[in-house]
N, C-alpha and C. Protein backbone atom coordinates (compact mmCIF):
# COMPACT_ATOMS: atom_id res chain seq x y z
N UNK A 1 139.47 89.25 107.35
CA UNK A 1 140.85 88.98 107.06
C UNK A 1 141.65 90.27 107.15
N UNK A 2 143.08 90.02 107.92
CA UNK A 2 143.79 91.03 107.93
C UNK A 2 144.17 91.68 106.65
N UNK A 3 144.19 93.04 106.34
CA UNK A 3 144.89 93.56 104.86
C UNK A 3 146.60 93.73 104.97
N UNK A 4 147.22 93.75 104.35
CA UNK A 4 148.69 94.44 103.91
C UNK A 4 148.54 95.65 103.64
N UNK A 5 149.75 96.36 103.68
CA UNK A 5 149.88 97.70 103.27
C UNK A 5 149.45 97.88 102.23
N UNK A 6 149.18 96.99 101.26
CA UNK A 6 149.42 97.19 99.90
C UNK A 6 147.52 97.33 99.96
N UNK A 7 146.83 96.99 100.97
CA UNK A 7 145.46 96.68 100.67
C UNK A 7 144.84 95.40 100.22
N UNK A 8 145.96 94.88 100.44
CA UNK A 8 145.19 93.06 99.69
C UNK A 8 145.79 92.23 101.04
N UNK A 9 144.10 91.43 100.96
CA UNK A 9 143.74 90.30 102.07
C UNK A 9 144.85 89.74 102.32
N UNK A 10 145.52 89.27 103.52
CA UNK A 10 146.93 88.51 103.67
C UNK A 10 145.90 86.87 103.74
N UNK A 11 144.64 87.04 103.59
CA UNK A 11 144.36 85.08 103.38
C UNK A 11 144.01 84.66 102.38
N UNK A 12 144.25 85.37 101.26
CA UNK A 12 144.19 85.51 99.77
C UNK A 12 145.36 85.51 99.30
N UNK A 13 145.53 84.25 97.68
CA UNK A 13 146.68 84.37 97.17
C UNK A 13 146.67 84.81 96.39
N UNK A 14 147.25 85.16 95.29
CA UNK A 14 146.84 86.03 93.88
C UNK A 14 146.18 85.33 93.03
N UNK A 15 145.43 84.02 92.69
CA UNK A 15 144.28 83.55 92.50
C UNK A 15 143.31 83.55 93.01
N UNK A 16 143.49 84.05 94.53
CA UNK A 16 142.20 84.38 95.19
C UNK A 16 141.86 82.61 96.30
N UNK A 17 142.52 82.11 96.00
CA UNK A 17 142.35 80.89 97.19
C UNK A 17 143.12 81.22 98.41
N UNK A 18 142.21 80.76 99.49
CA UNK A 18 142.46 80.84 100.17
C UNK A 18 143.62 80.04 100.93
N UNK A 19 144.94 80.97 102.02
CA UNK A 19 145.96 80.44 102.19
C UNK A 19 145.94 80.68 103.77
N UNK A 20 146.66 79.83 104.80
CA UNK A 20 147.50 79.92 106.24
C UNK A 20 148.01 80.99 105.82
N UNK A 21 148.59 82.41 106.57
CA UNK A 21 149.19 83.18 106.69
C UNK A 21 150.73 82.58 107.36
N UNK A 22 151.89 82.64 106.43
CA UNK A 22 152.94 82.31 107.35
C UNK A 22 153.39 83.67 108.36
N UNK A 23 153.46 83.35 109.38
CA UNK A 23 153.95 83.99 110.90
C UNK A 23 155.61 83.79 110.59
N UNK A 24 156.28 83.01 110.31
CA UNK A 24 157.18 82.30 110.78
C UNK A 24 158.57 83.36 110.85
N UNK A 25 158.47 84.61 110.30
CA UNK A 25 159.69 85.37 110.21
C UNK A 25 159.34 86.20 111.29
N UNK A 26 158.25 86.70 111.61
CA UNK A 26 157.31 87.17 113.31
C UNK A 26 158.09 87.07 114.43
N UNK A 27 158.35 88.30 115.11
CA UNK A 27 158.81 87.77 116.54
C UNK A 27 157.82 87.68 117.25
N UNK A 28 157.93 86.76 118.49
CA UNK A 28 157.41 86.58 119.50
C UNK A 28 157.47 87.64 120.12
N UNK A 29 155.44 87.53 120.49
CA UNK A 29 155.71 88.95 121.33
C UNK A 29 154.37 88.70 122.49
N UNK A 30 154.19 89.22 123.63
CA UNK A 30 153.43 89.00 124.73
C UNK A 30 151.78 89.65 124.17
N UNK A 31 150.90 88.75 124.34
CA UNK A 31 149.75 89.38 123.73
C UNK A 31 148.71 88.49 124.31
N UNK A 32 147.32 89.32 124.40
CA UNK A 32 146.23 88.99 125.11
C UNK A 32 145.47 89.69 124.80
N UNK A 33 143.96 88.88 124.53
CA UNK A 33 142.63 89.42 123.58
C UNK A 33 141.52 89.00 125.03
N UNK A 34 140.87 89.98 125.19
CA UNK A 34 139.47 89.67 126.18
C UNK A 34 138.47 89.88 125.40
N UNK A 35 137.36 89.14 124.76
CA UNK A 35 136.27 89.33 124.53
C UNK A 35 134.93 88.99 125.69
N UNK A 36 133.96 89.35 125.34
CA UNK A 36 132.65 89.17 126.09
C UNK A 36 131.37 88.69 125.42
N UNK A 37 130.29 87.69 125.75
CA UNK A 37 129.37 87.55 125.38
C UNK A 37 128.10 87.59 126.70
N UNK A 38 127.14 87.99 125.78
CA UNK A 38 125.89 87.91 126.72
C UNK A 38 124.73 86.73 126.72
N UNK A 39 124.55 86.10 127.41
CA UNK A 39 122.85 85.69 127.64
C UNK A 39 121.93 86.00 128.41
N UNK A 40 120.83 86.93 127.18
CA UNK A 40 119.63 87.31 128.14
C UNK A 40 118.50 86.19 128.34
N UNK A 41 117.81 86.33 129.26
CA UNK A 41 116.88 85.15 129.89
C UNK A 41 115.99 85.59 131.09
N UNK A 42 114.99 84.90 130.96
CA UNK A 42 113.96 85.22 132.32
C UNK A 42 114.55 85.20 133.49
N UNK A 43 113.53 86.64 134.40
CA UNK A 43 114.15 86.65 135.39
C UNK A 43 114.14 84.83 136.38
N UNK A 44 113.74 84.65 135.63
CA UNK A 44 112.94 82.40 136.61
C UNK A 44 113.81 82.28 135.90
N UNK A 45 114.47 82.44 134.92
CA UNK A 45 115.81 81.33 134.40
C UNK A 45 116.94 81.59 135.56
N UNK A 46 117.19 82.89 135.42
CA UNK A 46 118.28 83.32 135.83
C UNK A 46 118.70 82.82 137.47
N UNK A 47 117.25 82.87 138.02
CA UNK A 47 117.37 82.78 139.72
C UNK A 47 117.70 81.63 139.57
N UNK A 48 116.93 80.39 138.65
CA UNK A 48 117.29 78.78 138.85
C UNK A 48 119.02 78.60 138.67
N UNK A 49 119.39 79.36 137.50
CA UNK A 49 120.73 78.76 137.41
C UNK A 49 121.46 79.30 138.47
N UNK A 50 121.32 80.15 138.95
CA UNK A 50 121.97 81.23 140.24
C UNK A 50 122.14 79.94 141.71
N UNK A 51 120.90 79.72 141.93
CA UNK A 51 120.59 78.78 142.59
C UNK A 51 121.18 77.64 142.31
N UNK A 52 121.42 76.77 141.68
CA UNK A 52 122.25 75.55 141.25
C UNK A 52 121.04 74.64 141.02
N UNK A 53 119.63 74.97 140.61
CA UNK A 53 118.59 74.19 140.46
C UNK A 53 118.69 73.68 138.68
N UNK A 54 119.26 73.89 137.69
CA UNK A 54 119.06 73.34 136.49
C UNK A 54 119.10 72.03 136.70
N UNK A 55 118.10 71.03 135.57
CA UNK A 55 118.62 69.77 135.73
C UNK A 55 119.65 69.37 135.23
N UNK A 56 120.42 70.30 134.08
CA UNK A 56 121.28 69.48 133.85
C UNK A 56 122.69 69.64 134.35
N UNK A 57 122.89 70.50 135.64
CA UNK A 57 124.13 70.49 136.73
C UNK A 57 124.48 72.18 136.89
N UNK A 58 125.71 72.09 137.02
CA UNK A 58 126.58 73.41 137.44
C UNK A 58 126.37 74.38 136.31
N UNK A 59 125.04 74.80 135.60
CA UNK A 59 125.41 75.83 134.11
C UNK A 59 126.79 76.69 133.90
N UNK A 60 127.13 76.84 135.49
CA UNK A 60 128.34 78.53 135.38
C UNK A 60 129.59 77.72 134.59
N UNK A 61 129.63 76.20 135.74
CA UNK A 61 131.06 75.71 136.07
C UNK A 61 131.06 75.41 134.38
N UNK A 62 129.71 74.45 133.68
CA UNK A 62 130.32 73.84 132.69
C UNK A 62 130.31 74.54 131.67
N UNK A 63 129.70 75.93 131.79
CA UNK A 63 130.33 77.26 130.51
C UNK A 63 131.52 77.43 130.51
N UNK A 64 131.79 77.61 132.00
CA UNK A 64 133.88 77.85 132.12
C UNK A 64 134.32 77.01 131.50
N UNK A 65 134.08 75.68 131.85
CA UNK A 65 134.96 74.37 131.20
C UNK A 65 134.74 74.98 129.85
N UNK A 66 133.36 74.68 129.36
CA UNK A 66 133.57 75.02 127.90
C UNK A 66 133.91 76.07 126.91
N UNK A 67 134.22 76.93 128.07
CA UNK A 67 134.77 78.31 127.15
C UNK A 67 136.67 77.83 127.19
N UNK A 68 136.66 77.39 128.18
CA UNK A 68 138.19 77.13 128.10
C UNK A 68 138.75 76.33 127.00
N UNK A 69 137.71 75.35 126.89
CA UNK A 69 138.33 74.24 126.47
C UNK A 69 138.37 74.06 124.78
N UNK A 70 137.20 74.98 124.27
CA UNK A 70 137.09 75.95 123.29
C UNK A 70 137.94 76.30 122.50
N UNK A 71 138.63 77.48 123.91
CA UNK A 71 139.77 78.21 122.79
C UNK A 71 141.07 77.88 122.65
N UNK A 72 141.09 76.52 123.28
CA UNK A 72 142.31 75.57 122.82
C UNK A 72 142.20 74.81 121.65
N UNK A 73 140.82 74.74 121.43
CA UNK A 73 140.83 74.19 119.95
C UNK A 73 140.08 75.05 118.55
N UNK A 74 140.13 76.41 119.04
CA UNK A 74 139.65 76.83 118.13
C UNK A 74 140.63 76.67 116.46
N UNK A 75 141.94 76.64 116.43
CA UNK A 75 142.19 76.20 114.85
C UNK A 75 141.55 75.20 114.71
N UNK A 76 140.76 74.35 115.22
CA UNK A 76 140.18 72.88 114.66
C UNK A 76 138.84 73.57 114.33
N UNK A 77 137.78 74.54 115.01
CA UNK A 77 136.97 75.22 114.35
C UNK A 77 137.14 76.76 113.11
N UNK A 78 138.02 77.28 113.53
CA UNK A 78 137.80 78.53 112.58
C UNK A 78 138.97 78.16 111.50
N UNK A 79 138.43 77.64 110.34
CA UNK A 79 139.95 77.93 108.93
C UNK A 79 140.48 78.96 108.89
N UNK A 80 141.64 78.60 108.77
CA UNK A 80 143.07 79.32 108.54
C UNK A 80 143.60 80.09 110.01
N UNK A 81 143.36 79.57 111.11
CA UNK A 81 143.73 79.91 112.36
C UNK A 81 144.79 78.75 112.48
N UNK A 82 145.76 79.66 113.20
CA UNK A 82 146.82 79.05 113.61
C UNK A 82 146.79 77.99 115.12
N UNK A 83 147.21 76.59 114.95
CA UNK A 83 147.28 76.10 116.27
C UNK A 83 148.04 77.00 117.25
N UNK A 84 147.59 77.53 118.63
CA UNK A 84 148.78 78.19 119.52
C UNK A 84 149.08 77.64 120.50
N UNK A 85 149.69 77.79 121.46
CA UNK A 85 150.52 77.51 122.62
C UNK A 85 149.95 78.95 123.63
N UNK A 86 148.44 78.22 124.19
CA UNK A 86 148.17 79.21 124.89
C UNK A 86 148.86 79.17 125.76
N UNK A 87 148.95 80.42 126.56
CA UNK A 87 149.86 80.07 128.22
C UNK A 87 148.66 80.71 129.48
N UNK A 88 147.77 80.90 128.77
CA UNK A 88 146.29 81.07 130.02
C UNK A 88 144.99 81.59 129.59
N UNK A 89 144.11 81.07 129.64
CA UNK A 89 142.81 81.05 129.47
C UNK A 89 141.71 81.29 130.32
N UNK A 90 140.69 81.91 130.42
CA UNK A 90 140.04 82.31 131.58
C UNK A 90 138.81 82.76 131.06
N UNK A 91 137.72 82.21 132.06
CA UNK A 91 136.22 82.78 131.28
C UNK A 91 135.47 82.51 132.61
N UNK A 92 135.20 84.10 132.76
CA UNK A 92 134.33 84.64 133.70
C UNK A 92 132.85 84.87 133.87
N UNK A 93 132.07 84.56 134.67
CA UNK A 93 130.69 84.53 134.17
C UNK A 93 129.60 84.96 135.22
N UNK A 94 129.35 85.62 134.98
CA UNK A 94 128.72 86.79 136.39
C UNK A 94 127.02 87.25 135.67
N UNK A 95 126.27 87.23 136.93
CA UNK A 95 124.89 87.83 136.48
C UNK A 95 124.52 89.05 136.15
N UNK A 96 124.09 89.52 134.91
CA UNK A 96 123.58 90.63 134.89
C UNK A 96 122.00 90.67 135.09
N UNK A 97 121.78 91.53 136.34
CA UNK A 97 120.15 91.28 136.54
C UNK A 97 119.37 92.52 135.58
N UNK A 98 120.18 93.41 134.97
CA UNK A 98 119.65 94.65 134.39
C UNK A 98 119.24 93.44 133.00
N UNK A 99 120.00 92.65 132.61
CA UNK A 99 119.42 92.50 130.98
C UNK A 99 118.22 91.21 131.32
N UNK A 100 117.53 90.48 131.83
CA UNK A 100 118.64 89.97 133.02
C UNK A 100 118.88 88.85 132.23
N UNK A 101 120.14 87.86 132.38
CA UNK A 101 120.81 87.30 132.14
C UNK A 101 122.25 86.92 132.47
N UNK A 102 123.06 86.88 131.84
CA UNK A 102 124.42 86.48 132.47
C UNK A 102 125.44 87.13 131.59
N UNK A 103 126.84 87.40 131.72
CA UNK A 103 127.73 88.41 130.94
C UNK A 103 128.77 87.02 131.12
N UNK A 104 129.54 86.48 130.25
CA UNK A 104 130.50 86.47 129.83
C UNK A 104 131.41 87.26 129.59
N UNK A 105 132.62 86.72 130.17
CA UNK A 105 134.13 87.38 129.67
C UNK A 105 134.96 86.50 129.81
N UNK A 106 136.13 86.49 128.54
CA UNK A 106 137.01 85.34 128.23
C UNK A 106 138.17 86.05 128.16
N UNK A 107 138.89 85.99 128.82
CA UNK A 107 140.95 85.99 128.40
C UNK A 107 141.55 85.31 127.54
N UNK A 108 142.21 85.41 126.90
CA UNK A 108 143.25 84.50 126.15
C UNK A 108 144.87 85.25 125.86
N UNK A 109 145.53 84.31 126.71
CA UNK A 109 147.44 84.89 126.66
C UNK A 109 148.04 83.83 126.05
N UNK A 110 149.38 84.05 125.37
CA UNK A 110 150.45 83.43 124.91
C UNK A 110 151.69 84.67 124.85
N UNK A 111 152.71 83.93 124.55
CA UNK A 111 153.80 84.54 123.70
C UNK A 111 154.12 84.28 122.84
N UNK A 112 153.86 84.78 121.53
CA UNK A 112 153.62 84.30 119.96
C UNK A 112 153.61 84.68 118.87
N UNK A 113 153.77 84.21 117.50
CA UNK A 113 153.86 84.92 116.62
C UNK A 113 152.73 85.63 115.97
N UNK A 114 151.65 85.44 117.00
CA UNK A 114 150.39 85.24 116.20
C UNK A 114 148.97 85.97 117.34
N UNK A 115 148.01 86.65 117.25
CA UNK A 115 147.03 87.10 117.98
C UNK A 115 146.16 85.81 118.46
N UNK A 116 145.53 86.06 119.92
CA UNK A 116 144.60 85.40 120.43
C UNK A 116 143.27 85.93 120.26
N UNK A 117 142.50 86.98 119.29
CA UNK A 117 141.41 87.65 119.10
C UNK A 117 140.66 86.42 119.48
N UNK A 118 140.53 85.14 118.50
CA UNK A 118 139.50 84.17 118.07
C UNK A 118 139.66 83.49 118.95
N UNK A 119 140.90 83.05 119.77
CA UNK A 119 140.76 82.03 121.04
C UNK A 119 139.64 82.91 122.25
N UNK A 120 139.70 83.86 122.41
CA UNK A 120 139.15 84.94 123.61
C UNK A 120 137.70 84.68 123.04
N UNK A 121 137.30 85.07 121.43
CA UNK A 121 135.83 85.04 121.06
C UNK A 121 135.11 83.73 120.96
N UNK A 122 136.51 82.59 120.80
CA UNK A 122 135.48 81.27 120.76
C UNK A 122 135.17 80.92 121.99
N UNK A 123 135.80 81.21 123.16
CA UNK A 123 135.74 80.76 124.26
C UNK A 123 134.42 81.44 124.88
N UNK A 124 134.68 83.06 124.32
CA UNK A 124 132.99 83.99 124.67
C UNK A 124 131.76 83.05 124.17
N UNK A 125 131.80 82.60 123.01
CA UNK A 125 130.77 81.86 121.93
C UNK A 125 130.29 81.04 122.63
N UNK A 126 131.30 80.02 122.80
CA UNK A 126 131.05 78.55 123.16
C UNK A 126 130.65 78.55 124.77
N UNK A 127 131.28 79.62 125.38
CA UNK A 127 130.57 79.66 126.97
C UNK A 127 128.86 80.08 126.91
N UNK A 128 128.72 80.91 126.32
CA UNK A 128 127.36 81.60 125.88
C UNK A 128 125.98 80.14 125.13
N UNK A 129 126.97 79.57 124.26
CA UNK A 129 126.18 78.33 124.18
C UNK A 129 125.86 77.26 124.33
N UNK A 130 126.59 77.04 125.70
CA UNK A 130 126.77 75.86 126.82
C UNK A 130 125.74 76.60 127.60
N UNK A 131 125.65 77.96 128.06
CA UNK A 131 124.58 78.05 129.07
C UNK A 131 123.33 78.25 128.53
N UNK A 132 123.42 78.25 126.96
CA UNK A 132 122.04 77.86 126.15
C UNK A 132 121.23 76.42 126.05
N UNK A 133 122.53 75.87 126.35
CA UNK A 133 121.60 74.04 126.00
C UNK A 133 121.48 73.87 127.57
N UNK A 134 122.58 74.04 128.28
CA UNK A 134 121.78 73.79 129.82
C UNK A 134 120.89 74.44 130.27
N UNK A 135 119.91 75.34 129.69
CA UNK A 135 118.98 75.93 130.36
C UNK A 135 118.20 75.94 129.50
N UNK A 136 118.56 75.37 127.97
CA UNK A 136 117.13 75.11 127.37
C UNK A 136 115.88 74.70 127.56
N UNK A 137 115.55 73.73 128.31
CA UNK A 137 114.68 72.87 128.92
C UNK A 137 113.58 74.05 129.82
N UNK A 138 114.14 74.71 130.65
CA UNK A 138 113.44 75.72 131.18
C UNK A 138 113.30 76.97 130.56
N UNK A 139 114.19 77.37 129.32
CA UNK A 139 113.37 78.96 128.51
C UNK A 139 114.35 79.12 126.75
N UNK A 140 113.56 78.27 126.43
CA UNK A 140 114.10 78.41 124.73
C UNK A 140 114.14 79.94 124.10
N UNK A 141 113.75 80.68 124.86
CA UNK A 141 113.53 82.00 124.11
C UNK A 141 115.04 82.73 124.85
N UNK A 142 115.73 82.25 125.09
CA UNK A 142 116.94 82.84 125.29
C UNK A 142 117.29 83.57 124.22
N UNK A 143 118.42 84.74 124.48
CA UNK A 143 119.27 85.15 123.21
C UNK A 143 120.59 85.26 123.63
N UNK A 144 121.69 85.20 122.90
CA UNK A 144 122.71 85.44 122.54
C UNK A 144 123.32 86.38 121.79
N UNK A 145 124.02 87.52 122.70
CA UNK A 145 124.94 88.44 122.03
C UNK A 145 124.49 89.77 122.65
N UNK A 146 125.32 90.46 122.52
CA UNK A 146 126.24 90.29 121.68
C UNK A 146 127.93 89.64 122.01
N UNK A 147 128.40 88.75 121.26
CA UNK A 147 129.69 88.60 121.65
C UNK A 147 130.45 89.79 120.71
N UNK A 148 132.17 90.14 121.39
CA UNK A 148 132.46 91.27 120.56
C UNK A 148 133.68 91.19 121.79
N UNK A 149 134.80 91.56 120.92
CA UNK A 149 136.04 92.07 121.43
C UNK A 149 136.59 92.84 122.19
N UNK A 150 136.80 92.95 123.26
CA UNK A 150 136.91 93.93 124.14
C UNK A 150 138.31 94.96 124.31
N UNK A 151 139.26 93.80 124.10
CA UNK A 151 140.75 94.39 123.91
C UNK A 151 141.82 93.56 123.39
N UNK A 152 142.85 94.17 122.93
CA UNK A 152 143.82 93.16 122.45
C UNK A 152 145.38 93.85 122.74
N UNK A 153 145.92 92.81 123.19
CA UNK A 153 147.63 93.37 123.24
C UNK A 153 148.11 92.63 122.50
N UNK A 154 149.65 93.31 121.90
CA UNK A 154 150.54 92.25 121.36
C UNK A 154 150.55 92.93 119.45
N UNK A 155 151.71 92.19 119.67
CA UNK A 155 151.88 91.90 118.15
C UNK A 155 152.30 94.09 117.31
N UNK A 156 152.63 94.06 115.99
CA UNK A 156 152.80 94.60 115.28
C UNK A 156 151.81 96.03 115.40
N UNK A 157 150.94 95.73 115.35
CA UNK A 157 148.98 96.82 115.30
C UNK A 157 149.02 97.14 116.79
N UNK A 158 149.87 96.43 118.09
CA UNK A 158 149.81 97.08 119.40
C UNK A 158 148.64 97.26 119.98
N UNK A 159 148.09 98.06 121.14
CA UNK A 159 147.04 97.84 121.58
C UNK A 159 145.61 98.14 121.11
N UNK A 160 144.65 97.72 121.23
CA UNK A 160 143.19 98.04 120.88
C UNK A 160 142.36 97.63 122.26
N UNK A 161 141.63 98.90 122.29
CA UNK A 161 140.45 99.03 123.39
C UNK A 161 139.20 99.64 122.52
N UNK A 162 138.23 98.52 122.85
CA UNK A 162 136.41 98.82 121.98
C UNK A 162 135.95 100.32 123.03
N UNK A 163 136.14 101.34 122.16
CA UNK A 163 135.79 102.25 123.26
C UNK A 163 133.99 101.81 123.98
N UNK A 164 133.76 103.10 124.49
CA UNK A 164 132.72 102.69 125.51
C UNK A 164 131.44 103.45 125.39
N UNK A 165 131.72 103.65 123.97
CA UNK A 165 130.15 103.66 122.94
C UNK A 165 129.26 102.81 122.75
């Protein structure tokens, strides 16, 4: 949870229950969060899904779908997230043969009163565990992660880049 100047949680009320943060006095401002997730997997996983051999279809296409489709509904998964008005979404998904496995990367833009961090990370999440159940069948010993934030524009706090430590 974000803090205030003052040092106290803005999703905390002074009983300590938890509250929606009102935005509503907030200007609109242009902002965009990229996070990334990984799945490592056998080099035989990796060639099958590469190949378009899984049985259960397109693994890449239906991570995209599901990373997209994700972070349009992430206020329906994460409490106290704000519904937004994304204006573009994007989740990229490319092989890494060094881990080996596959790299995720998710975009998320609006113009708003409010950050896309969690739309960008659910979309990383949920792409990462769409290409877990479609390739379960051929290597349960998959892993996941790390997912993690890559950058963020927008808003009040201005830019952040995860340096390259």
């Amino acid at each position: 949870m974000a803090r205030l100047p003052t040092g106290k949680l803005t999703h905390l009320g002074a009983d300590g229950a938890a509250n929606m943060v009102d935005v509503g006095d907030k200007n609109d401002t242009a902002r965009e969060a990229v996070a990334e997730g990984f799945v490592a997997m056998t080099t035989e996983t990796l060639e099958t899904i590469l190949a378009g051999n899984a049985k259960k279809g397109d693994v890449i296409a239906t991570a995209r779908i599901a990373g997209i489709m994700a972070a349009k509904k992430t206020h329906e998964l994460i409490p106290l997230c704000h519904p937004l008005m994304l204006s573009k979404v994007s989740v990229e998904i490319q092989p890494d043969r060094d881990l080996p496995g596959l790299r995720v990367e998710a975009l998320a833009r609006l113009s708003g009163k409010t950050g896309v961090e969690m739309e960008a990370l659910t979309a990383a999440s949920i792409a990462c565990l769409t290409i877990y159940d479609m390739a379960k069948a051929i290597d349960k010993g998959m892993e996941i992660g790390p997912v993690r934030l890559l950058s963020k524009t927008g808003g009040k706090s201005g830019t952040w880049t995860r340096s390259a430590t």
